[in-house]
C-alpha atoms as a PDB file:
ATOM      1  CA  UNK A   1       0.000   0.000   0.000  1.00  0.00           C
ATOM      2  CA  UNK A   2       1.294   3.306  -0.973  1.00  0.00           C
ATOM      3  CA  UNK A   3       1.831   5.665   2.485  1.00  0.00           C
ATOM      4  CA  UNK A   4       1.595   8.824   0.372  1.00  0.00           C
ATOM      5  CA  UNK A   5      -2.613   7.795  -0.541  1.00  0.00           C
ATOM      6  CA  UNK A   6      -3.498   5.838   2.217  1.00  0.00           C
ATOM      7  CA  UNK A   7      -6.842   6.105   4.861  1.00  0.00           C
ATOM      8  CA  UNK A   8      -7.681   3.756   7.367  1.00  0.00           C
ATOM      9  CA  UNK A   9     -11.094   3.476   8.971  1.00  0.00           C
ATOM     10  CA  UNK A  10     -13.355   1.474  11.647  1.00  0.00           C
ATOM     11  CA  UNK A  11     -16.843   1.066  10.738  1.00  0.00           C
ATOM     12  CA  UNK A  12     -19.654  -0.548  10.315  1.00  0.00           C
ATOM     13  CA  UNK A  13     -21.404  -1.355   6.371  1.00  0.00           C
ATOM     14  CA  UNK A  14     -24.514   0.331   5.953  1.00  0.00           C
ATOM     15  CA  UNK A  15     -26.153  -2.215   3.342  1.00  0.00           C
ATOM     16  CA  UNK A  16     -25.652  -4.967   1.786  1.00  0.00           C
ATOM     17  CA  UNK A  17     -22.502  -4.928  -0.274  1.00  0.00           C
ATOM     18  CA  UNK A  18     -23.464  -4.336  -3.899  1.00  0.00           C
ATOM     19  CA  UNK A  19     -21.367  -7.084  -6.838  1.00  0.00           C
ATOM     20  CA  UNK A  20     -21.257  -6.085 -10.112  1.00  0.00           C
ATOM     21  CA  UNK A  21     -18.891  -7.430 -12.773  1.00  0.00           C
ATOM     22  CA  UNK A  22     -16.084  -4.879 -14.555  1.00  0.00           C
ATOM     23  CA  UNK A  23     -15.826  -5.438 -18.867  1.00  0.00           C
ATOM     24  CA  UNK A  24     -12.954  -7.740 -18.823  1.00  0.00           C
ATOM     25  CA  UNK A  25     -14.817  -9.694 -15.581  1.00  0.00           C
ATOM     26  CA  UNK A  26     -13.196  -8.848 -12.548  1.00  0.00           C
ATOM     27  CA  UNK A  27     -15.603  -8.954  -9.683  1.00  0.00           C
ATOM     28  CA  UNK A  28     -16.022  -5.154  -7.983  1.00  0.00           C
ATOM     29  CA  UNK A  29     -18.239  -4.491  -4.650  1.00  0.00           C
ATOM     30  CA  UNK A  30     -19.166  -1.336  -3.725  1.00  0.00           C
ATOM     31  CA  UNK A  31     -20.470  -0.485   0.070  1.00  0.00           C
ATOM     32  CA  UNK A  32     -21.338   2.547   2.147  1.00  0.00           C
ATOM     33  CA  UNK A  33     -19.121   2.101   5.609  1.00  0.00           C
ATOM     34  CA  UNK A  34     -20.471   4.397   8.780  1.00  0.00           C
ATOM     35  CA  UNK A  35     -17.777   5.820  10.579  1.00  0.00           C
ATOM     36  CA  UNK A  36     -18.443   7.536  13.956  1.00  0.00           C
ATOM     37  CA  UNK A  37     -16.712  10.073  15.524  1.00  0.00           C
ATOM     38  CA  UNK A  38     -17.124  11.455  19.110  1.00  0.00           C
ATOM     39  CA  UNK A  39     -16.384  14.735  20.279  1.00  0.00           C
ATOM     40  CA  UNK A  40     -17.601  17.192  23.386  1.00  0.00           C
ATOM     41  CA  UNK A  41     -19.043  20.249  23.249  1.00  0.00           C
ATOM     42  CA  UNK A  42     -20.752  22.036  26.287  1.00  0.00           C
ATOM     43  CA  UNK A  43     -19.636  19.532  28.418  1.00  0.00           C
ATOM     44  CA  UNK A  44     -21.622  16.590  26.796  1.00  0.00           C
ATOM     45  CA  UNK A  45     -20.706  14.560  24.430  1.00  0.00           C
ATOM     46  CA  UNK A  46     -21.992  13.994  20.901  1.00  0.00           C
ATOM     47  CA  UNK A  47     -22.273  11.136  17.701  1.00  0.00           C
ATOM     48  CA  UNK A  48     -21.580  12.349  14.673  1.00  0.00           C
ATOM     49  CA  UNK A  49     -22.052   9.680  11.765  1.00  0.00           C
ATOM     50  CA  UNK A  50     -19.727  10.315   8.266  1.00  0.00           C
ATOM     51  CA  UNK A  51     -20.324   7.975   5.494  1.00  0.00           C
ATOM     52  CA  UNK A  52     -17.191   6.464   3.236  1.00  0.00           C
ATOM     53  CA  UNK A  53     -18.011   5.219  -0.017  1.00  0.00           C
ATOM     54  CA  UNK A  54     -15.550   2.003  -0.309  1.00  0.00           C
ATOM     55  CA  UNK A  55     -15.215   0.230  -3.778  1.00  0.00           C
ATOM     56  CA  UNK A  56     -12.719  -3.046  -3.580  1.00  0.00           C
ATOM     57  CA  UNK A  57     -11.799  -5.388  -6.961  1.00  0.00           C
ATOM     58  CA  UNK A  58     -10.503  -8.929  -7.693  1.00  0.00           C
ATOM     59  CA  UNK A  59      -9.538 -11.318  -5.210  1.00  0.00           C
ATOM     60  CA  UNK A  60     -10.294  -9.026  -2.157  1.00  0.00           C
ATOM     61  CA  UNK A  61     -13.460  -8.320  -3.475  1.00  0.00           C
ATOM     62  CA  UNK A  62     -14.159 -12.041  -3.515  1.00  0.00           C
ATOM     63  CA  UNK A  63     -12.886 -12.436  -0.086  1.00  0.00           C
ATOM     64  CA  UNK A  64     -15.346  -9.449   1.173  1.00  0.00           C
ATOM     65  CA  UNK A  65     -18.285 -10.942  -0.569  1.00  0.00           C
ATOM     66  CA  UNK A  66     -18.490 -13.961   1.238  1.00  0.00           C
ATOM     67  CA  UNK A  67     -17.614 -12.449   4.356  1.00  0.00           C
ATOM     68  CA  UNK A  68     -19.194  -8.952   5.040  1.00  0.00           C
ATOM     69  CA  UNK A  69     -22.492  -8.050   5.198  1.00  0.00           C
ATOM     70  CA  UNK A  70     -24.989  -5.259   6.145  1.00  0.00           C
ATOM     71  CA  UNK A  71     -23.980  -3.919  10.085  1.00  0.00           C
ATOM     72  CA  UNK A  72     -20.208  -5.871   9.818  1.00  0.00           C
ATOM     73  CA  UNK A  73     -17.477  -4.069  11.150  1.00  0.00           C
ATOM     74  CA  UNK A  74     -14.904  -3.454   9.333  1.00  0.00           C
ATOM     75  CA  UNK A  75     -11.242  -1.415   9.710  1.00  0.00           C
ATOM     76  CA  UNK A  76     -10.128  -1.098   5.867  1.00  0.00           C
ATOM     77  CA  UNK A  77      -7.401   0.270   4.952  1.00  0.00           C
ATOM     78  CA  UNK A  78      -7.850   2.314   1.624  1.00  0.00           C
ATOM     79  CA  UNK A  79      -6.708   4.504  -1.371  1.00  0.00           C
ATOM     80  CA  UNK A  80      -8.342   7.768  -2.113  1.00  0.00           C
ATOM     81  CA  UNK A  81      -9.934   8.188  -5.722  1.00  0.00           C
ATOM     82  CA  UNK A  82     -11.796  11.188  -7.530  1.00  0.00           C
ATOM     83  CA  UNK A  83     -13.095  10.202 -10.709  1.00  0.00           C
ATOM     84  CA  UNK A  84     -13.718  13.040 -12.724  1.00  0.00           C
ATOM     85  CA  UNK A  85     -16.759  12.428 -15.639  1.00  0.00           C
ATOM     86  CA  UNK A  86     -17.782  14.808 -18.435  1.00  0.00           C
ATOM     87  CA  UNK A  87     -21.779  15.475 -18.279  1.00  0.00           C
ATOM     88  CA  UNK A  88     -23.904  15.881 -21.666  1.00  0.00           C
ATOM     89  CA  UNK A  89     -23.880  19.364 -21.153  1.00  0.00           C
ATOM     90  CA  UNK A  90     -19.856  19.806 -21.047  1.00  0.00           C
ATOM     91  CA  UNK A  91     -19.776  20.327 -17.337  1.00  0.00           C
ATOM     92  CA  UNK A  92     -17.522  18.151 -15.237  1.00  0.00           C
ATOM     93  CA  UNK A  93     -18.732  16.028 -12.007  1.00  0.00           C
ATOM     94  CA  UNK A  94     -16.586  14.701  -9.726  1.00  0.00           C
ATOM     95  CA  UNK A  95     -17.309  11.039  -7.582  1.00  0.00           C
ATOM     96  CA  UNK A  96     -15.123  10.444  -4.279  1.00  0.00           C
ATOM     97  CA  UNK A  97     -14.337   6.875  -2.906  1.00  0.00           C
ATOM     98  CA  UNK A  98     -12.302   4.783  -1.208  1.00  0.00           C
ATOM     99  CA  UNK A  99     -10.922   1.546  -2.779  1.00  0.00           C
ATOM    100  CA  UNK A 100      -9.823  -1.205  -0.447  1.00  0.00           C
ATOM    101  CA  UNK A 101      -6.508  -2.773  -0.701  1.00  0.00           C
ATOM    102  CA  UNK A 102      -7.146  -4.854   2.057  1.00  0.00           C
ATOM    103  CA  UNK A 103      -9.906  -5.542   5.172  1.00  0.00           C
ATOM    104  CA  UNK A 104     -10.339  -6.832   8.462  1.00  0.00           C
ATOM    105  CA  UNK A 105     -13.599  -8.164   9.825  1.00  0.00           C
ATOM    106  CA  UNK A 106     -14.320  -7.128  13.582  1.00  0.00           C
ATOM    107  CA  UNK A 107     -16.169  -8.036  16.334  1.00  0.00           C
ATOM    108  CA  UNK A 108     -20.120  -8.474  16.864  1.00  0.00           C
ATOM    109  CA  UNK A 109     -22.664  -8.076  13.433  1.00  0.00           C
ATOM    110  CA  UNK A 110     -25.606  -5.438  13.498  1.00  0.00           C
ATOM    111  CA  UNK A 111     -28.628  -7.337  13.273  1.00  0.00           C
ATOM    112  CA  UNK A 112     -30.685  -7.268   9.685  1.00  0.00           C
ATOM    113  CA  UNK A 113     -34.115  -5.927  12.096  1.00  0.00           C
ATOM    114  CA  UNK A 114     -31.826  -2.342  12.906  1.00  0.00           C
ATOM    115  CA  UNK A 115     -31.184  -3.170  16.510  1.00  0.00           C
ATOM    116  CA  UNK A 116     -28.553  -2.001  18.034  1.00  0.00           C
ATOM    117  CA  UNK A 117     -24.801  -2.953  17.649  1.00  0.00           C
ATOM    118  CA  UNK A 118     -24.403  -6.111  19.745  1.00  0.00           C
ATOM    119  CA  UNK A 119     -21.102  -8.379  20.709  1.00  0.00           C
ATOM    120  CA  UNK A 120     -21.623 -11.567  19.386  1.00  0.00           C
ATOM    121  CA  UNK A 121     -17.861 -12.782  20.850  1.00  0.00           C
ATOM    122  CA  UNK A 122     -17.854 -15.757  22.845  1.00  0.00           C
ATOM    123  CA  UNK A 123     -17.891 -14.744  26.513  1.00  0.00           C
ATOM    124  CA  UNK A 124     -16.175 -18.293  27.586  1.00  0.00           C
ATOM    125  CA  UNK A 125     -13.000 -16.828  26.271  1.00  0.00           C
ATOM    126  CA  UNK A 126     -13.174 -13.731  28.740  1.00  0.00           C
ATOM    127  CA  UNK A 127     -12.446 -16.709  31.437  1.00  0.00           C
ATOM    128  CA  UNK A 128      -9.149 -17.362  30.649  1.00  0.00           C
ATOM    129  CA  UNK A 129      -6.164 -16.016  32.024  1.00  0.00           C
ATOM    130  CA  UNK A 130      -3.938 -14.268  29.356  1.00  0.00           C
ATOM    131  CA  UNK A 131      -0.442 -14.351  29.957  1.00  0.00           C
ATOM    132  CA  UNK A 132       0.360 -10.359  30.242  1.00  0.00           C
END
Protein backbone atom coordinates (compact mmCIF):
# COMPACT_ATOMS: atom_id res chain seq x y z
CA UNK A 1 0.00 0.00 0.00
CA UNK A 2 1.29 3.31 -0.97
CA UNK A 3 1.83 5.67 2.48
CA UNK A 4 1.60 8.82 0.37
CA UNK A 5 -2.61 7.79 -0.54
CA UNK A 6 -3.50 5.84 2.22
CA UNK A 7 -6.84 6.10 4.86
CA UNK A 8 -7.68 3.76 7.37
CA UNK A 9 -11.09 3.48 8.97
CA UNK A 10 -13.35 1.47 11.65
CA UNK A 11 -16.84 1.07 10.74
CA UNK A 12 -19.65 -0.55 10.31
CA UNK A 13 -21.40 -1.35 6.37
CA UNK A 14 -24.51 0.33 5.95
CA UNK A 15 -26.15 -2.21 3.34
CA UNK A 16 -25.65 -4.97 1.79
CA UNK A 17 -22.50 -4.93 -0.27
CA UNK A 18 -23.46 -4.34 -3.90
CA UNK A 19 -21.37 -7.08 -6.84
CA UNK A 20 -21.26 -6.09 -10.11
CA UNK A 21 -18.89 -7.43 -12.77
CA UNK A 22 -16.08 -4.88 -14.55
CA UNK A 23 -15.83 -5.44 -18.87
CA UNK A 24 -12.95 -7.74 -18.82
CA UNK A 25 -14.82 -9.69 -15.58
CA UNK A 26 -13.20 -8.85 -12.55
CA UNK A 27 -15.60 -8.95 -9.68
CA UNK A 28 -16.02 -5.15 -7.98
CA UNK A 29 -18.24 -4.49 -4.65
CA UNK A 30 -19.17 -1.34 -3.73
CA UNK A 31 -20.47 -0.49 0.07
CA UNK A 32 -21.34 2.55 2.15
CA UNK A 33 -19.12 2.10 5.61
CA UNK A 34 -20.47 4.40 8.78
CA UNK A 35 -17.78 5.82 10.58
CA UNK A 36 -18.44 7.54 13.96
CA UNK A 37 -16.71 10.07 15.52
CA UNK A 38 -17.12 11.46 19.11
CA UNK A 39 -16.38 14.74 20.28
CA UNK A 40 -17.60 17.19 23.39
CA UNK A 41 -19.04 20.25 23.25
CA UNK A 42 -20.75 22.04 26.29
CA UNK A 43 -19.64 19.53 28.42
CA UNK A 44 -21.62 16.59 26.80
CA UNK A 45 -20.71 14.56 24.43
CA UNK A 46 -21.99 13.99 20.90
CA UNK A 47 -22.27 11.14 17.70
CA UNK A 48 -21.58 12.35 14.67
CA UNK A 49 -22.05 9.68 11.76
CA UNK A 50 -19.73 10.32 8.27
CA UNK A 51 -20.32 7.97 5.49
CA UNK A 52 -17.19 6.46 3.24
CA UNK A 53 -18.01 5.22 -0.02
CA UNK A 54 -15.55 2.00 -0.31
CA UNK A 55 -15.21 0.23 -3.78
CA UNK A 56 -12.72 -3.05 -3.58
CA UNK A 57 -11.80 -5.39 -6.96
CA UNK A 58 -10.50 -8.93 -7.69
CA UNK A 59 -9.54 -11.32 -5.21
CA UNK A 60 -10.29 -9.03 -2.16
CA UNK A 61 -13.46 -8.32 -3.48
CA UNK A 62 -14.16 -12.04 -3.51
CA UNK A 63 -12.89 -12.44 -0.09
CA UNK A 64 -15.35 -9.45 1.17
CA UNK A 65 -18.29 -10.94 -0.57
CA UNK A 66 -18.49 -13.96 1.24
CA UNK A 67 -17.61 -12.45 4.36
CA UNK A 68 -19.19 -8.95 5.04
CA UNK A 69 -22.49 -8.05 5.20
CA UNK A 70 -24.99 -5.26 6.15
CA UNK A 71 -23.98 -3.92 10.09
CA UNK A 72 -20.21 -5.87 9.82
CA UNK A 73 -17.48 -4.07 11.15
CA UNK A 74 -14.90 -3.45 9.33
CA UNK A 75 -11.24 -1.42 9.71
CA UNK A 76 -10.13 -1.10 5.87
CA UNK A 77 -7.40 0.27 4.95
CA UNK A 78 -7.85 2.31 1.62
CA UNK A 79 -6.71 4.50 -1.37
CA UNK A 80 -8.34 7.77 -2.11
CA UNK A 81 -9.93 8.19 -5.72
CA UNK A 82 -11.80 11.19 -7.53
CA UNK A 83 -13.10 10.20 -10.71
CA UNK A 84 -13.72 13.04 -12.72
CA UNK A 85 -16.76 12.43 -15.64
CA UNK A 86 -17.78 14.81 -18.43
CA UNK A 87 -21.78 15.48 -18.28
CA UNK A 88 -23.90 15.88 -21.67
CA UNK A 89 -23.88 19.36 -21.15
CA UNK A 90 -19.86 19.81 -21.05
CA UNK A 91 -19.78 20.33 -17.34
CA UNK A 92 -17.52 18.15 -15.24
CA UNK A 93 -18.73 16.03 -12.01
CA UNK A 94 -16.59 14.70 -9.73
CA UNK A 95 -17.31 11.04 -7.58
CA UNK A 96 -15.12 10.44 -4.28
CA UNK A 97 -14.34 6.87 -2.91
CA UNK A 98 -12.30 4.78 -1.21
CA UNK A 99 -10.92 1.55 -2.78
CA UNK A 100 -9.82 -1.21 -0.45
CA UNK A 101 -6.51 -2.77 -0.70
CA UNK A 102 -7.15 -4.85 2.06
CA UNK A 103 -9.91 -5.54 5.17
CA UNK A 104 -10.34 -6.83 8.46
CA UNK A 105 -13.60 -8.16 9.83
CA UNK A 106 -14.32 -7.13 13.58
CA UNK A 107 -16.17 -8.04 16.33
CA UNK A 108 -20.12 -8.47 16.86
CA UNK A 109 -22.66 -8.08 13.43
CA UNK A 110 -25.61 -5.44 13.50
CA UNK A 111 -28.63 -7.34 13.27
CA UNK A 112 -30.69 -7.27 9.68
CA UNK A 113 -34.12 -5.93 12.10
CA UNK A 114 -31.83 -2.34 12.91
CA UNK A 115 -31.18 -3.17 16.51
CA UNK A 116 -28.55 -2.00 18.03
CA UNK A 117 -24.80 -2.95 17.65
CA UNK A 118 -24.40 -6.11 19.74
CA UNK A 119 -21.10 -8.38 20.71
CA UNK A 120 -21.62 -11.57 19.39
CA UNK A 121 -17.86 -12.78 20.85
CA UNK A 122 -17.85 -15.76 22.85
CA UNK A 123 -17.89 -14.74 26.51
CA UNK A 124 -16.17 -18.29 27.59
CA UNK A 125 -13.00 -16.83 26.27
CA UNK A 126 -13.17 -13.73 28.74
CA UNK A 127 -12.45 -16.71 31.44
CA UNK A 128 -9.15 -17.36 30.65
CA UNK A 129 -6.16 -16.02 32.02
CA UNK A 130 -3.94 -14.27 29.36
CA UNK A 131 -0.44 -14.35 29.96
CA UNK A 132 0.36 -10.36 30.24
Amino acid sequence: MSIRNSCRFLGNVGREPEIRYTPNGQMMVTFPLAVKRYYQKDEEWQEETTWVDCVVFGPVAERLAKSVGKGTQLVVDTEYNIRKVEQEDGTNRYFHNFRLKDFQVGRGRKEDDGSDYEDDSDSEAEDFDIPF
